[in-house]
N, C-alpha and C. Protein backbone atom coordinates (compact mmCIF):
# COMPACT_ATOMS: atom_id res chain seq x y z
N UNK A 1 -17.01 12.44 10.56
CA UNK A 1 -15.79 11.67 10.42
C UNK A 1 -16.19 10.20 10.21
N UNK A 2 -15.77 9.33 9.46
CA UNK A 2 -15.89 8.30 8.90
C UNK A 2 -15.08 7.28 10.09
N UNK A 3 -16.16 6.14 10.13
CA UNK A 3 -15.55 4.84 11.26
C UNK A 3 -15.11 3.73 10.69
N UNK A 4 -14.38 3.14 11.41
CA UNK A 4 -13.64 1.88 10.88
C UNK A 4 -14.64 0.99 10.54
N UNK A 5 -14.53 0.10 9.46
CA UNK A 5 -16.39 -0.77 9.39
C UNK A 5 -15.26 -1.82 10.47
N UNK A 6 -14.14 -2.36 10.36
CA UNK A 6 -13.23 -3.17 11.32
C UNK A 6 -13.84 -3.37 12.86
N UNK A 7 -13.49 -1.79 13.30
CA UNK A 7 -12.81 -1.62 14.64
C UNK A 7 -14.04 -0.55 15.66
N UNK A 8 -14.51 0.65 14.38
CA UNK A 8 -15.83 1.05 14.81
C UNK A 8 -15.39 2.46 15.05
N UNK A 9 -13.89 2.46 15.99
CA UNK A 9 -13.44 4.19 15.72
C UNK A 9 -13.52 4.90 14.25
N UNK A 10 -13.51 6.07 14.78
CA UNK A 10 -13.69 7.10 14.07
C UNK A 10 -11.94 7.32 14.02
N UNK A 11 -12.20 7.90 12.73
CA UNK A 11 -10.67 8.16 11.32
C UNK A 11 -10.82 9.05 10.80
N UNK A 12 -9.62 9.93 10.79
CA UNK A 12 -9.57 11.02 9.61
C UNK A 12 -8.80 10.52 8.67
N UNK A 13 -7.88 9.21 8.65
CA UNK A 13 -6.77 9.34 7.73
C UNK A 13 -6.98 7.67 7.73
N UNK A 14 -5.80 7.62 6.95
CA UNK A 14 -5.81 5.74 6.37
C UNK A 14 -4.06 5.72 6.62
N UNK A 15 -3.64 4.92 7.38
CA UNK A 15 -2.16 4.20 7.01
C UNK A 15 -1.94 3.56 5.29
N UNK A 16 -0.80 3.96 4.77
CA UNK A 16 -1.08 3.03 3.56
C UNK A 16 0.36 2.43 3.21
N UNK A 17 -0.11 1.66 3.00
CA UNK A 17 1.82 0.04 2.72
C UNK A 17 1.86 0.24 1.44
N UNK A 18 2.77 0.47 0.56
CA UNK A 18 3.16 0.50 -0.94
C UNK A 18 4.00 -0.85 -1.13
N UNK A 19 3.32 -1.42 -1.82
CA UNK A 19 4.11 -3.33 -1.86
C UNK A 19 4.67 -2.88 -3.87
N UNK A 20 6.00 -3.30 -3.51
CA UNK A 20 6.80 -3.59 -5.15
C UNK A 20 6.55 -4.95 -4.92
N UNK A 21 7.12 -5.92 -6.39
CA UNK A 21 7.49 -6.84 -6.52
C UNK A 21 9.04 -6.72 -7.58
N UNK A 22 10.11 -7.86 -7.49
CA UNK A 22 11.25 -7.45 -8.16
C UNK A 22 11.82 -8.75 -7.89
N UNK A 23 13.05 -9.27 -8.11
CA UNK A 23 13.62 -10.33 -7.96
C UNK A 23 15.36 -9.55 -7.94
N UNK A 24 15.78 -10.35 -7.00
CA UNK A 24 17.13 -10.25 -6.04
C UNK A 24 17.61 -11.30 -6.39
N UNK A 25 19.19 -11.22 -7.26
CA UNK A 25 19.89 -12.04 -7.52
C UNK A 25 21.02 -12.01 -7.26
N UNK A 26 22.13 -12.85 -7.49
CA UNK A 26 23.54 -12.62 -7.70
C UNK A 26 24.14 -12.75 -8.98
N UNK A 27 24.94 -11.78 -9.88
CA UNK A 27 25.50 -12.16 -11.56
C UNK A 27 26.69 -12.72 -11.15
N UNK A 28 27.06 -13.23 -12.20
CA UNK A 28 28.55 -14.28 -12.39
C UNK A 28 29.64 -13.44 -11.89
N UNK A 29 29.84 -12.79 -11.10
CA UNK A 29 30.48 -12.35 -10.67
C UNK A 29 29.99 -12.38 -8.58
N UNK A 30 29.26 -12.97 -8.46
CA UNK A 30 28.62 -12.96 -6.87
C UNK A 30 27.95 -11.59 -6.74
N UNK A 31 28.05 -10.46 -7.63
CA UNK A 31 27.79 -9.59 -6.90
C UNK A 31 25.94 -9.15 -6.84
N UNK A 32 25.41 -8.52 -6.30
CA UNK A 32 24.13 -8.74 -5.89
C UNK A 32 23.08 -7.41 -6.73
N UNK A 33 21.64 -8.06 -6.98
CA UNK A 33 21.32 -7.07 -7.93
C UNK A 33 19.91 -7.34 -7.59
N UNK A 34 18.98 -5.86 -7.13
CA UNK A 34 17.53 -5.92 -6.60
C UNK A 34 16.87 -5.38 -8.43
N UNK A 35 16.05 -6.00 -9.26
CA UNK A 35 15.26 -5.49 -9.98
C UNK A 35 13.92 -5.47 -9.65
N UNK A 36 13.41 -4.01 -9.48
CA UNK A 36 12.14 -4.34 -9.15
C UNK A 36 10.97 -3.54 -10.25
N UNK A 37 9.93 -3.99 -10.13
CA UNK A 37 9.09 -3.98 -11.46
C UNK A 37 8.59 -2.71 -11.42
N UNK A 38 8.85 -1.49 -10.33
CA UNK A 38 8.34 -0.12 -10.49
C UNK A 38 9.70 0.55 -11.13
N UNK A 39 10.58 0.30 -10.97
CA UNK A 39 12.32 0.47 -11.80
C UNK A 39 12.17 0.03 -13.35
N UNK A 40 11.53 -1.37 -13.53
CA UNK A 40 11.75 -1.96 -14.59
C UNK A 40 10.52 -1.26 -15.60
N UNK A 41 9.30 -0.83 -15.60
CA UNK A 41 8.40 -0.57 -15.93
C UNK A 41 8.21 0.80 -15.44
N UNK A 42 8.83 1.56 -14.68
CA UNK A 42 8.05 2.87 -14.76
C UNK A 42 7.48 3.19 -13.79
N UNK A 43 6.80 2.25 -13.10
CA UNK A 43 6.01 2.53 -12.39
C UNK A 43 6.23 3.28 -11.19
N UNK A 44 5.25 4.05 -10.40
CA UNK A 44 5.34 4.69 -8.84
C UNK A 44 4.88 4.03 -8.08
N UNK A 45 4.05 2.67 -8.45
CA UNK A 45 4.30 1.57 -7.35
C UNK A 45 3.64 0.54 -7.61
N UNK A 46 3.63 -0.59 -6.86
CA UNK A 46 2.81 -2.07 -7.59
C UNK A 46 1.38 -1.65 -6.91
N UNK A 47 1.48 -1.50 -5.79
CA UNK A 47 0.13 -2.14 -5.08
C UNK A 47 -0.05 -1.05 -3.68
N UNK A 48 -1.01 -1.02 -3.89
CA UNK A 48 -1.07 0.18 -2.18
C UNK A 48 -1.93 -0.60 -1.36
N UNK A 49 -2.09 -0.51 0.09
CA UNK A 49 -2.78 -1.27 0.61
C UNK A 49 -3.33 -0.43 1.81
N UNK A 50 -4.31 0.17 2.03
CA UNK A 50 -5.02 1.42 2.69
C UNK A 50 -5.42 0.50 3.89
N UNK A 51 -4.77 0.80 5.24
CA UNK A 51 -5.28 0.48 6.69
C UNK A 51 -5.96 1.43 7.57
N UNK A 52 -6.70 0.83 8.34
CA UNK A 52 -6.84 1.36 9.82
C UNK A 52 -6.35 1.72 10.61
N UNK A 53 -6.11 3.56 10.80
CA UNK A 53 -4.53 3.94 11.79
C UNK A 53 -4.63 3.16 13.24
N UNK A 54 -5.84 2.92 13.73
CA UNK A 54 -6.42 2.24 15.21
C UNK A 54 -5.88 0.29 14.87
N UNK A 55 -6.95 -0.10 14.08
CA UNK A 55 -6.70 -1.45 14.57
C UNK A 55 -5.56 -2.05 13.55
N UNK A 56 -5.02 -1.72 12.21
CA UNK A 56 -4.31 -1.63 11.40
C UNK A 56 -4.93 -3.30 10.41
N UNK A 57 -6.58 -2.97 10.60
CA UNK A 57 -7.07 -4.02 9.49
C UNK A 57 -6.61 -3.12 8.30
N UNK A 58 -6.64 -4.12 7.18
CA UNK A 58 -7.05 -3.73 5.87
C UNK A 58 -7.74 -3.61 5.04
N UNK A 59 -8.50 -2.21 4.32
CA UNK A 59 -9.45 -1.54 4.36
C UNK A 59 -9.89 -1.38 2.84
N UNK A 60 -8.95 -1.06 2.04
CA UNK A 60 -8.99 -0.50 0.61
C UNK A 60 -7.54 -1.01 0.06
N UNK A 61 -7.74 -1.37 -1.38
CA UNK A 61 -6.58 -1.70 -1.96
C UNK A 61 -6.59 -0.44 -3.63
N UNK A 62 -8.08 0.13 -3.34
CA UNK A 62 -8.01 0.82 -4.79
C UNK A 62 -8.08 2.47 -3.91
N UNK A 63 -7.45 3.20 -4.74
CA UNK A 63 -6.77 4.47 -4.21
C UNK A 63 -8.36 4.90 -4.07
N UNK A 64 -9.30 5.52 -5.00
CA UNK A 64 -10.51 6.27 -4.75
C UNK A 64 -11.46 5.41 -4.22
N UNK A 65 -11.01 4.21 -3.70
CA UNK A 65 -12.47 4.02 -2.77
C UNK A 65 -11.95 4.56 -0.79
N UNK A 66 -10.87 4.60 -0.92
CA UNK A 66 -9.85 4.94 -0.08
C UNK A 66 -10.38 6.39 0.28
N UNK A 67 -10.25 7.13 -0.75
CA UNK A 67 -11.04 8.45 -0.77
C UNK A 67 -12.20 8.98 -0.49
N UNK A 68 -13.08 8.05 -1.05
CA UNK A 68 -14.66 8.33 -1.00
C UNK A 68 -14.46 8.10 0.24
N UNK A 69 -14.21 6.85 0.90
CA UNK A 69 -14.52 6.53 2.77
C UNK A 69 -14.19 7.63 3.13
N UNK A 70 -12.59 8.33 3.15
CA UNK A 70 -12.57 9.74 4.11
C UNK A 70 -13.32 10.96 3.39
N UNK A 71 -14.21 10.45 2.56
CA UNK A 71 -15.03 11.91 2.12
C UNK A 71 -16.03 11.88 2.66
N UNK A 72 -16.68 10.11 3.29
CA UNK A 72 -17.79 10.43 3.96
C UNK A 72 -17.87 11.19 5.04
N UNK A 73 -19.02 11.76 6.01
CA UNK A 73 -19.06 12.82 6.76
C UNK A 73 -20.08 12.07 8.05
């Protein structure tokens, strides 16, 4: 089982935060409108951010290095 390089425990898994970006407005009418750039583009998400379930540092921001760590043994 693979250890936190952080915290030093041992991990089977990664917490992971999915961050959009978008802009929140109001149209001429007051009424209110979230566009966000995984809506506007397609996307399934801007940014992932892979933590430490123990100390909740942050660890990996690219999905397969995220992987390789819990593949080590």
């Amino acid at each position: 089982m693979p250890k936190c390089p952080k915290c030093g425990k041992e991990i089977d898994e990664l917490t992971v935060k999915v961050i959009d970006h978008g802009s929140l407005y109001l149209d001429s009418d007051g009424k209110p409108h979230l566009d966000l750039v995984s809506d506007m583009y397609g996307l399934n998400y801007v940014e992932t951010i892979f933590s430490c379930p123990e100390c909740g540092e942050e660890l990996f921001k690219a999905y397969r290095e995220a992987v390789n760590f819990l593949q080590k043994r």
